[in-house]
C-alpha atoms as a PDB file:
ATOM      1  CA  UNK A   1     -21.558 -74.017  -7.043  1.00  0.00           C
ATOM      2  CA  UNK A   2     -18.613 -74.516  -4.967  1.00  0.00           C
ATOM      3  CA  UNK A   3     -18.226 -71.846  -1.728  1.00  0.00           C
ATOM      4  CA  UNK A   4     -15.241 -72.456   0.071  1.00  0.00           C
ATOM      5  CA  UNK A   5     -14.770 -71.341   3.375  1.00  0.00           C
ATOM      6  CA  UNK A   6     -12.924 -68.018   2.614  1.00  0.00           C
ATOM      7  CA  UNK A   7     -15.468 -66.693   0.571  1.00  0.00           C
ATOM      8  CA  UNK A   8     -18.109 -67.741   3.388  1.00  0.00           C
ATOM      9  CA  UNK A   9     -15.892 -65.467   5.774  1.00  0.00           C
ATOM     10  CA  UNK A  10     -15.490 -62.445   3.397  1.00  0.00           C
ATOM     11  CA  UNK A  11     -19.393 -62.559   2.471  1.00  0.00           C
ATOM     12  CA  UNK A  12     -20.219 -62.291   6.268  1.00  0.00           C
ATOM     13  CA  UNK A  13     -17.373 -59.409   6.705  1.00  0.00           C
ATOM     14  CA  UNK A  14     -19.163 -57.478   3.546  1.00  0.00           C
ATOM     15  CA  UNK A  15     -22.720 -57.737   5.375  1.00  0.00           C
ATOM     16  CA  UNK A  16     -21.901 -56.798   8.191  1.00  0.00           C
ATOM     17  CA  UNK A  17     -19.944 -53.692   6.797  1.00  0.00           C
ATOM     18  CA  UNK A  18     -23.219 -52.862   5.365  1.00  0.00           C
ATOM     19  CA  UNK A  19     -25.358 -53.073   8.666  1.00  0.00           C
ATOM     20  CA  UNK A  20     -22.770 -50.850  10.291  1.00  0.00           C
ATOM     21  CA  UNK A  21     -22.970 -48.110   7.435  1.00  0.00           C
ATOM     22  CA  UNK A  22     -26.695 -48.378   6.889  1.00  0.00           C
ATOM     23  CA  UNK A  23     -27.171 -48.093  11.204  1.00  0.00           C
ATOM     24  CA  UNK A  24     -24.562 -45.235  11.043  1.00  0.00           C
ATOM     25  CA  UNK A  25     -26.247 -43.259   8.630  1.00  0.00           C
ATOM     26  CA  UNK A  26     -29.776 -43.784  10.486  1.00  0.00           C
ATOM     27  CA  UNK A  27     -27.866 -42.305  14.058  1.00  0.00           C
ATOM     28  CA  UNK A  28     -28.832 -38.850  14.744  1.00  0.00           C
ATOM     29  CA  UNK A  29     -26.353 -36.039  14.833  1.00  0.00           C
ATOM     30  CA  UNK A  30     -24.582 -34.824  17.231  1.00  0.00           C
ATOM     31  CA  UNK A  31     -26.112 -30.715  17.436  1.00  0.00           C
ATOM     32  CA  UNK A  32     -23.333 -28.901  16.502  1.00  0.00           C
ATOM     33  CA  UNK A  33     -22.840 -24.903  16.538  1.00  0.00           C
ATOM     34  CA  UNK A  34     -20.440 -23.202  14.135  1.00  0.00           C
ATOM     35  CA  UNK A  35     -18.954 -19.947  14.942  1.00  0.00           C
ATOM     36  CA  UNK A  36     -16.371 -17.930  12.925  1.00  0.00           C
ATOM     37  CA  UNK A  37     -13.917 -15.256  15.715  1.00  0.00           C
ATOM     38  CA  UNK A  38     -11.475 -12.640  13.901  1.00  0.00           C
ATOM     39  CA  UNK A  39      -8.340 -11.310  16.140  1.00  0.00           C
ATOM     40  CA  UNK A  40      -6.002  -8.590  14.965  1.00  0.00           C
ATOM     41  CA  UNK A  41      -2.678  -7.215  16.377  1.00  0.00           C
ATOM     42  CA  UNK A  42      -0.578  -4.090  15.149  1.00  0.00           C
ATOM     43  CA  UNK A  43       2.906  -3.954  15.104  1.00  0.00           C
ATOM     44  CA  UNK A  44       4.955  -0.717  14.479  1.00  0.00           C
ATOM     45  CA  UNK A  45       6.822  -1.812  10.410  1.00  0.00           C
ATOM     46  CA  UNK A  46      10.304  -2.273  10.824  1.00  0.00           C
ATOM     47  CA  UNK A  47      11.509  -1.745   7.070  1.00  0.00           C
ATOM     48  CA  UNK A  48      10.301  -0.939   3.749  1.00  0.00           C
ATOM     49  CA  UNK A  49      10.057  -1.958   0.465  1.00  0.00           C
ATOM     50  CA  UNK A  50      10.724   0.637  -2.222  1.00  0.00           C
ATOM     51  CA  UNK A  51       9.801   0.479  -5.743  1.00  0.00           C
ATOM     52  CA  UNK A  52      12.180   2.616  -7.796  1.00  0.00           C
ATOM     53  CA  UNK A  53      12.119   2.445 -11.883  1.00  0.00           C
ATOM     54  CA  UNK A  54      14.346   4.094 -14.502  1.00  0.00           C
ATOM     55  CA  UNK A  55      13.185   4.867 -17.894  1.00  0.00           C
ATOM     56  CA  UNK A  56      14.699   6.379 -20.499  1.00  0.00           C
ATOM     57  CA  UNK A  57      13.873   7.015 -24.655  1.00  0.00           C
ATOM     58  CA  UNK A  58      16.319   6.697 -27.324  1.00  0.00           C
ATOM     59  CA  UNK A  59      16.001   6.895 -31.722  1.00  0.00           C
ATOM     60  CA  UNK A  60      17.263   3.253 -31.555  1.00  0.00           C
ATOM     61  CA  UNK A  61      16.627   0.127 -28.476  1.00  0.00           C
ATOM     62  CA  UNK A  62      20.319   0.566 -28.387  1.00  0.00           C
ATOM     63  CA  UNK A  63      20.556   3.974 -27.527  1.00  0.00           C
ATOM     64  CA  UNK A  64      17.537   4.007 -24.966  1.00  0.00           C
ATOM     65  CA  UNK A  65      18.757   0.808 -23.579  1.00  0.00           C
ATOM     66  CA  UNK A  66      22.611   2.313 -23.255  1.00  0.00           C
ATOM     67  CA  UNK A  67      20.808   5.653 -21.312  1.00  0.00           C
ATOM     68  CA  UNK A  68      18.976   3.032 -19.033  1.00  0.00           C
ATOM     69  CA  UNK A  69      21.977   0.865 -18.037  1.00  0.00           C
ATOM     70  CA  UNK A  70      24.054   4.367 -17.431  1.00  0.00           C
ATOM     71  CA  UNK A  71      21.323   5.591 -15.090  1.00  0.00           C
ATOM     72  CA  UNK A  72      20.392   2.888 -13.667  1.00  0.00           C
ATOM     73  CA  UNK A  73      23.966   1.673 -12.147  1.00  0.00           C
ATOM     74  CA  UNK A  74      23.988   5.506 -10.675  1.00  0.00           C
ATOM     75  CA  UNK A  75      21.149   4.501  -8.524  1.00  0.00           C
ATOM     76  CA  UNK A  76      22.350   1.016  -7.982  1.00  0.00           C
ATOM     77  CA  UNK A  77      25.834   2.598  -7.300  1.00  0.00           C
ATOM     78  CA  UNK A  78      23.705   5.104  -4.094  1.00  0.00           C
ATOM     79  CA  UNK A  79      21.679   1.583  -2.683  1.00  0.00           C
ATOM     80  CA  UNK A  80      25.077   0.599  -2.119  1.00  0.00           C
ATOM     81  CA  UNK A  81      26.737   3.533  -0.623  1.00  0.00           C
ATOM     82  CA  UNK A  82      23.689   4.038   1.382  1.00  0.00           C
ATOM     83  CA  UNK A  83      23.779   0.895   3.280  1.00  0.00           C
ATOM     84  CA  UNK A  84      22.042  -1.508   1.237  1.00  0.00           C
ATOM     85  CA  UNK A  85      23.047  -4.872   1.108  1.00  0.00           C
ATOM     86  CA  UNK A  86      22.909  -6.989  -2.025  1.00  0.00           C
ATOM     87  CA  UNK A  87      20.460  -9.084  -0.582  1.00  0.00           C
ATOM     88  CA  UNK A  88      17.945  -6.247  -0.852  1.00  0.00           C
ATOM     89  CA  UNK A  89      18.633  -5.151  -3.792  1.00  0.00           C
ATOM     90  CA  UNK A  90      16.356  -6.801  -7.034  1.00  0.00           C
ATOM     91  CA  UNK A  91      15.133  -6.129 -10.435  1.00  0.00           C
ATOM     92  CA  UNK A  92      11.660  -6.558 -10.264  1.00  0.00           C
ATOM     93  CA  UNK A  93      11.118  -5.675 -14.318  1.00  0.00           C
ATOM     94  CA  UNK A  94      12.784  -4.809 -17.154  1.00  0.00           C
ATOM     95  CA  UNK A  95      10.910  -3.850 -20.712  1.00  0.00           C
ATOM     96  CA  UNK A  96      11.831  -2.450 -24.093  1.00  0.00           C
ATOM     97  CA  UNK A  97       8.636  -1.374 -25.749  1.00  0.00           C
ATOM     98  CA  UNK A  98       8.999   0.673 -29.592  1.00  0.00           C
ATOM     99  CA  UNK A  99       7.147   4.090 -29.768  1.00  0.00           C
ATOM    100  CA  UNK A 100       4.921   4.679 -32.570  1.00  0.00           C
ATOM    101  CA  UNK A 101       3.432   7.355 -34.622  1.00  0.00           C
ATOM    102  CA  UNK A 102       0.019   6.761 -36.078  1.00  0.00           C
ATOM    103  CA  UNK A 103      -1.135   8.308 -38.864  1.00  0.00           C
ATOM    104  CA  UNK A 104      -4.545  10.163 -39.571  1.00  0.00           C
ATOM    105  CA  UNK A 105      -6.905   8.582 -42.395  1.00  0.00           C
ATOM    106  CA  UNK A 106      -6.737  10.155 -45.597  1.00  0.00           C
ATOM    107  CA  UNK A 107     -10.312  11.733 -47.077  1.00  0.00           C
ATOM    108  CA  UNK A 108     -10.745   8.710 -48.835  1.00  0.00           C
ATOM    109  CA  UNK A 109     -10.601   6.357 -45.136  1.00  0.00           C
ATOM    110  CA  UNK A 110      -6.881   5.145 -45.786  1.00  0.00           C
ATOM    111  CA  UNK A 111      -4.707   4.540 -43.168  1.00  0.00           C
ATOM    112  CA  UNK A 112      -1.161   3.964 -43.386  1.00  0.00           C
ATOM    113  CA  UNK A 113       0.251   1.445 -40.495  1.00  0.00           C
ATOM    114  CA  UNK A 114       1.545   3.066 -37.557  1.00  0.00           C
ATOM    115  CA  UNK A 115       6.054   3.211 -37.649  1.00  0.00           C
ATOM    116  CA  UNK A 116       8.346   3.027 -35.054  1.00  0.00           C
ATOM    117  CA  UNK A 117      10.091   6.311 -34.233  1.00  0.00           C
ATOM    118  CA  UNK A 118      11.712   5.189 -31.504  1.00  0.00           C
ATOM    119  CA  UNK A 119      12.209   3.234 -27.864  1.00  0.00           C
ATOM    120  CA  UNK A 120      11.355   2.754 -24.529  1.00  0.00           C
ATOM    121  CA  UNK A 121      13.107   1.358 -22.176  1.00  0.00           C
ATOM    122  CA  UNK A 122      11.916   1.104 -17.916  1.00  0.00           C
ATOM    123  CA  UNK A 123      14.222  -0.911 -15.660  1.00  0.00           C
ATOM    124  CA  UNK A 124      12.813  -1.220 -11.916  1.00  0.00           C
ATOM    125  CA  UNK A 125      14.136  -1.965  -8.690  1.00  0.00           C
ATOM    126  CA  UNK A 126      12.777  -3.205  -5.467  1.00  0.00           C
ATOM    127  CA  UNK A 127      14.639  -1.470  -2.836  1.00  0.00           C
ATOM    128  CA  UNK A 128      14.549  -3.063   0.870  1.00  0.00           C
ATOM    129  CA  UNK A 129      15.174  -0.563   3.247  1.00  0.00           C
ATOM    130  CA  UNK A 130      16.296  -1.920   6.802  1.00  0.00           C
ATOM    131  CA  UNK A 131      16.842   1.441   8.312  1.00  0.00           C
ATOM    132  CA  UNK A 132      13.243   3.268   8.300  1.00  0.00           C
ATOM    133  CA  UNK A 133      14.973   6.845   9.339  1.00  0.00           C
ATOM    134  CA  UNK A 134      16.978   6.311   5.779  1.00  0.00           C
ATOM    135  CA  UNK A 135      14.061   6.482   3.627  1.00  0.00           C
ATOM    136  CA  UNK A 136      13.578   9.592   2.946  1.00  0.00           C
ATOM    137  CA  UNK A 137      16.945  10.668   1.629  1.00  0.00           C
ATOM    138  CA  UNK A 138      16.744   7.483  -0.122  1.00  0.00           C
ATOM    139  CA  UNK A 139      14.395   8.344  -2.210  1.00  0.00           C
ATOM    140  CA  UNK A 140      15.356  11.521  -2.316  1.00  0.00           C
ATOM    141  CA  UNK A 141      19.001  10.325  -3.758  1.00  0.00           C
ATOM    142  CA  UNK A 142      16.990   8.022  -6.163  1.00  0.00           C
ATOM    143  CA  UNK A 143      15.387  10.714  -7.971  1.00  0.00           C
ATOM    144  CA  UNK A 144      18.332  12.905  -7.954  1.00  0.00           C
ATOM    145  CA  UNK A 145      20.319  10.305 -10.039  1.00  0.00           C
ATOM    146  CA  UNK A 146      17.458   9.949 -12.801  1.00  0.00           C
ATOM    147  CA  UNK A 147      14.440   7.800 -11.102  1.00  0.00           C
ATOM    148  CA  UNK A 148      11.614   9.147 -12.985  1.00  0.00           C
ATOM    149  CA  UNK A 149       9.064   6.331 -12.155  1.00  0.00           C
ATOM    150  CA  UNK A 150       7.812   3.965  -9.632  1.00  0.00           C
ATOM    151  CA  UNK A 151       8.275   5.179  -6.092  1.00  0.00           C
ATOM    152  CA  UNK A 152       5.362   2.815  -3.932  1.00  0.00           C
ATOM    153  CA  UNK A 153       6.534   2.691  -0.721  1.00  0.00           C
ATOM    154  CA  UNK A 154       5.430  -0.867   1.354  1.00  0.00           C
ATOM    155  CA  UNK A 155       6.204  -0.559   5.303  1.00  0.00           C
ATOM    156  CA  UNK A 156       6.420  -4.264   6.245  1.00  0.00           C
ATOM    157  CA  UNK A 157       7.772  -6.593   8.826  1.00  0.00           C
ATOM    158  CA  UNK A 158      10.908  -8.764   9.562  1.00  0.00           C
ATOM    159  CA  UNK A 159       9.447 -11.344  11.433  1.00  0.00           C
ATOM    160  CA  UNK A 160       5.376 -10.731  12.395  1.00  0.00           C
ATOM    161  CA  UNK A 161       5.550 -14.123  13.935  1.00  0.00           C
ATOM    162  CA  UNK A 162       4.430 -12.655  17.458  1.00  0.00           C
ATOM    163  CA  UNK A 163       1.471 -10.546  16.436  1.00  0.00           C
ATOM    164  CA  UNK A 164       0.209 -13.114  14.547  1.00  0.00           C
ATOM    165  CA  UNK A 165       0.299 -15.393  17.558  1.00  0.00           C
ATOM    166  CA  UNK A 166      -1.573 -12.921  19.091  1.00  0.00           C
ATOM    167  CA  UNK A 167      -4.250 -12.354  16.640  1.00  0.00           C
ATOM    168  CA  UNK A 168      -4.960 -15.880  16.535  1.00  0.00           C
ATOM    169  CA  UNK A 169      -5.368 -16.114  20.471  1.00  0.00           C
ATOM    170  CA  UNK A 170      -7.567 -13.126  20.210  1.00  0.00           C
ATOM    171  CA  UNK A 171      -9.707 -14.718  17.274  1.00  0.00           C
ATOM    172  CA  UNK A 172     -10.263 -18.271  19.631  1.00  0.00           C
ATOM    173  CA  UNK A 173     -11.494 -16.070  22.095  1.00  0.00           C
ATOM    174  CA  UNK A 174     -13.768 -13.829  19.829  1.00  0.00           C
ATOM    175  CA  UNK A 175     -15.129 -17.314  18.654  1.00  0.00           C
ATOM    176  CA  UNK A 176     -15.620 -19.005  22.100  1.00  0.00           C
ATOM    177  CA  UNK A 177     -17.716 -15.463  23.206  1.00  0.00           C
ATOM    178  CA  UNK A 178     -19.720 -15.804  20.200  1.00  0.00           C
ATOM    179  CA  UNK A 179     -20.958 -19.085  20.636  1.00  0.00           C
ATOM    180  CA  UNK A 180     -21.036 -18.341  24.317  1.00  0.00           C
ATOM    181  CA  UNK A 181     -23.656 -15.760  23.141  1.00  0.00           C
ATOM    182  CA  UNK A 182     -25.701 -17.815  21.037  1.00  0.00           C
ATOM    183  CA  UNK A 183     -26.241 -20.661  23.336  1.00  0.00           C
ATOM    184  CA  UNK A 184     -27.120 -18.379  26.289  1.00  0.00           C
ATOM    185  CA  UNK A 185     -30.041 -17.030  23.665  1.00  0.00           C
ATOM    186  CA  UNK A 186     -31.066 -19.955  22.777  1.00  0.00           C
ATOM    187  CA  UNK A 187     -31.328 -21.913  25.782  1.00  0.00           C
ATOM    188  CA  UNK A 188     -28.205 -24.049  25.451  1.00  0.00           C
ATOM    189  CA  UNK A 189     -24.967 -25.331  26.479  1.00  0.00           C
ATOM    190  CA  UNK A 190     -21.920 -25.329  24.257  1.00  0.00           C
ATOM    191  CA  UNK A 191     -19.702 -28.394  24.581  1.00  0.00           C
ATOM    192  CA  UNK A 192     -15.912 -29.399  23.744  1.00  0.00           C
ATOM    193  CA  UNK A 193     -14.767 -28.334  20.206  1.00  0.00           C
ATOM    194  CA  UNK A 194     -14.953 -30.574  18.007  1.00  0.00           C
ATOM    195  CA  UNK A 195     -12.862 -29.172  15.133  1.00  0.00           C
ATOM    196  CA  UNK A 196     -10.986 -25.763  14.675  1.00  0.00           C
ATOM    197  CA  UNK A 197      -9.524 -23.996  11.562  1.00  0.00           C
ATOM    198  CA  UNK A 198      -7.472 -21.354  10.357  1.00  0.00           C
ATOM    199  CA  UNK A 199      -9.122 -19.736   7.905  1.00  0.00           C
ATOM    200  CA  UNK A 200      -7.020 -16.677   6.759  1.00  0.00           C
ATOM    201  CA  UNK A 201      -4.968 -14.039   7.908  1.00  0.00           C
ATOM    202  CA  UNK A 202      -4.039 -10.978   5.793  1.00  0.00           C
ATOM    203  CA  UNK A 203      -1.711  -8.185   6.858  1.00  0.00           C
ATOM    204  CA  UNK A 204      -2.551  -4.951   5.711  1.00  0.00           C
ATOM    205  CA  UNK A 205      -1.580  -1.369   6.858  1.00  0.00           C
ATOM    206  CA  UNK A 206      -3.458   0.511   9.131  1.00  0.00           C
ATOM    207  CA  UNK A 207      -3.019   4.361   9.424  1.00  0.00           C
ATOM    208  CA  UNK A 208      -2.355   5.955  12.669  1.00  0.00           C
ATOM    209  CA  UNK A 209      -4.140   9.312  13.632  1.00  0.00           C
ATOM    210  CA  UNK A 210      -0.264  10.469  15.286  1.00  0.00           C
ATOM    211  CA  UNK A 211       1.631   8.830  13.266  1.00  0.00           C
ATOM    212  CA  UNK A 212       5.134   9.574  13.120  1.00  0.00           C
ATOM    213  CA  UNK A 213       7.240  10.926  10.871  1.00  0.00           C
ATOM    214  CA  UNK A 214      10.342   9.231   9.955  1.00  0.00           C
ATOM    215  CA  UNK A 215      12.040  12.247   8.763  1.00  0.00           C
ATOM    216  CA  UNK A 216      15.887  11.426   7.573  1.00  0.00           C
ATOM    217  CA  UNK A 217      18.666  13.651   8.846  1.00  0.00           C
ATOM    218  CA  UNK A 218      19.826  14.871   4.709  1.00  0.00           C
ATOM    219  CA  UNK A 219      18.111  18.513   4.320  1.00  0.00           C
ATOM    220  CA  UNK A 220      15.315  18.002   2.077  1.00  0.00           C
ATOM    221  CA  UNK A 221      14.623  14.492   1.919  1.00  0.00           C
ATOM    222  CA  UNK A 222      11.374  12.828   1.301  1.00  0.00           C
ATOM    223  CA  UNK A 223       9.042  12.971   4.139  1.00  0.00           C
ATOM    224  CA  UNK A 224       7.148   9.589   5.026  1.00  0.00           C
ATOM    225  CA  UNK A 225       5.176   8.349   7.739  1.00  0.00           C
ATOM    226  CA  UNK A 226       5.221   4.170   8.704  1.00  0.00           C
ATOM    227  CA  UNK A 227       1.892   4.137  11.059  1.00  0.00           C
ATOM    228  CA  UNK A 228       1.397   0.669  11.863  1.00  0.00           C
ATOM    229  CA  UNK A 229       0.709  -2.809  10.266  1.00  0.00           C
ATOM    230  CA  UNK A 230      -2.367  -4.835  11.167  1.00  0.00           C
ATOM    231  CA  UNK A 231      -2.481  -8.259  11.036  1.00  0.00           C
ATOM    232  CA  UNK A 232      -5.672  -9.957  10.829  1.00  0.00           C
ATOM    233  CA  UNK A 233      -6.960 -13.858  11.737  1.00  0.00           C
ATOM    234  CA  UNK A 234      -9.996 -15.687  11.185  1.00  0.00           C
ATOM    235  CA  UNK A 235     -10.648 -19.092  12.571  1.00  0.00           C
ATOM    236  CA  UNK A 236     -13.510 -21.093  12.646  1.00  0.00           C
ATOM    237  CA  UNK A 237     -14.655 -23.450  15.455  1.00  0.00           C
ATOM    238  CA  UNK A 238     -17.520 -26.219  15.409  1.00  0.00           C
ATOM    239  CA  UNK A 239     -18.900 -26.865  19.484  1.00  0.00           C
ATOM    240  CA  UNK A 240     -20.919 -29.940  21.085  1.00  0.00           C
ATOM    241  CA  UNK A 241     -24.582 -28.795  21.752  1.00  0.00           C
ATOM    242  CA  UNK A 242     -25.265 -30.102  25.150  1.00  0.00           C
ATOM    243  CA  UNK A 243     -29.231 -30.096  25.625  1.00  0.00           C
END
């Protein structure tokens, strides 16, 4: 068998690869505590997202989808004069679905299949709002020019970059006191972090108990009310157990 000198080297490289491994995996652990710290912050929505949808019936898809069109570039035609731009103005769905009429069973269990008598068709619109003292009469216009569906109402956020800065600071520190409180009962001392993760943030809305109405100057609009948005993080940390 012929072993050159190369081989000899790589042989000795594999072993000792395996001495390391097998002498790593024998070293005890390093005690570790894992903690999980949620922060929130609120911030006061700056526009809103409207959900506006059209839908109008016809004998033939022609006819319900001519009605539809007509209506639906009134209300298009109002976003406009009202203020809103292009850029916040989107069709979120369009459908055409046939109406039927089903028949009863005869008294000897027949059925005849159901037929069409006619059409459906619902065109929707995502309306961004910009101005929040504007919603109102928006949707107040909306109806008014033949919006007969739809109508959810998000209050959101431009930019939510700084609260969520300042839920994540909050959730370190709601972390660090945990494991502050853990070690104290159990004797310890927590160490440097060893690793720290994001784990989620969600925004949601959180009702105020004053909040205010954002009432639009047009007699009769809509009355709404923004309250706040809440903006939640979760992080998790891992610590050093020092003995």
């Amino acid at each position: 068998m012929n072993i050159t000198l190369p081989k000899i080297v790589g042989l000795c490289a594999l072993l000792l690869g395996v001495v390391a491994s097998a002498q790593a995996s024998d070293a005890p652990l390093q005690p570790q505590i894992r903690v999980t710290g949620e922060g929130r912050a609120t911030l006061v929505p700056d526009m809103a997202l409207l959900q506006l949808a059209v839908t109008r019936e016809g004998a033939t898809a022609r006819e319900a989808l001519d009605a539809n069109s007509a209506a639906m570039e009134e209300v298009l035609g109002a976003m406009r004069k009202a203020g809103i731009g292009e850029r916040d103005l989107q069709t979120a769905q369009f459908e055409i679905q046939p109406r039927y009429r089903h028949h009863r069973p005869t008294a000897s269990g027949q059925q005849e299949p159901p037929e069409i008598v006619g059409y459906t068709v619902s065109n929707s619109l995502m309306v961004r709002v910009r101005k929040l003292g504007e919603v109102g009469g928006i949707l107040d216009r909306a109806v008014s020019l033949g919006v007969n569906q739809g109508g959810n109402i998000q209050f959101l956020n431009d930019d939510p970059s700084a609260a969520l800065e300042q839920a994540r600071t909050a959730a370190v520190k709601d972390a660090l006191q945990r494991a502050a409180t853990l070690t104290a009962a159990a004797g310890v001392k927590s160490g440097r972090i060893l690793e720290i993760s994001e784990q989620s943030y969600q925004p949601r809305p959180l009702p105020m108990t004053r909040a205010e109405m954002m009432m639009s100057a047009d007699a009769g609009a809509v009355p709404v009310a923004g309250g706040e948005n809440s903006y939640t993080v979760t992080v998790n940390l891992i610590l050093a157990l020092e003995q």
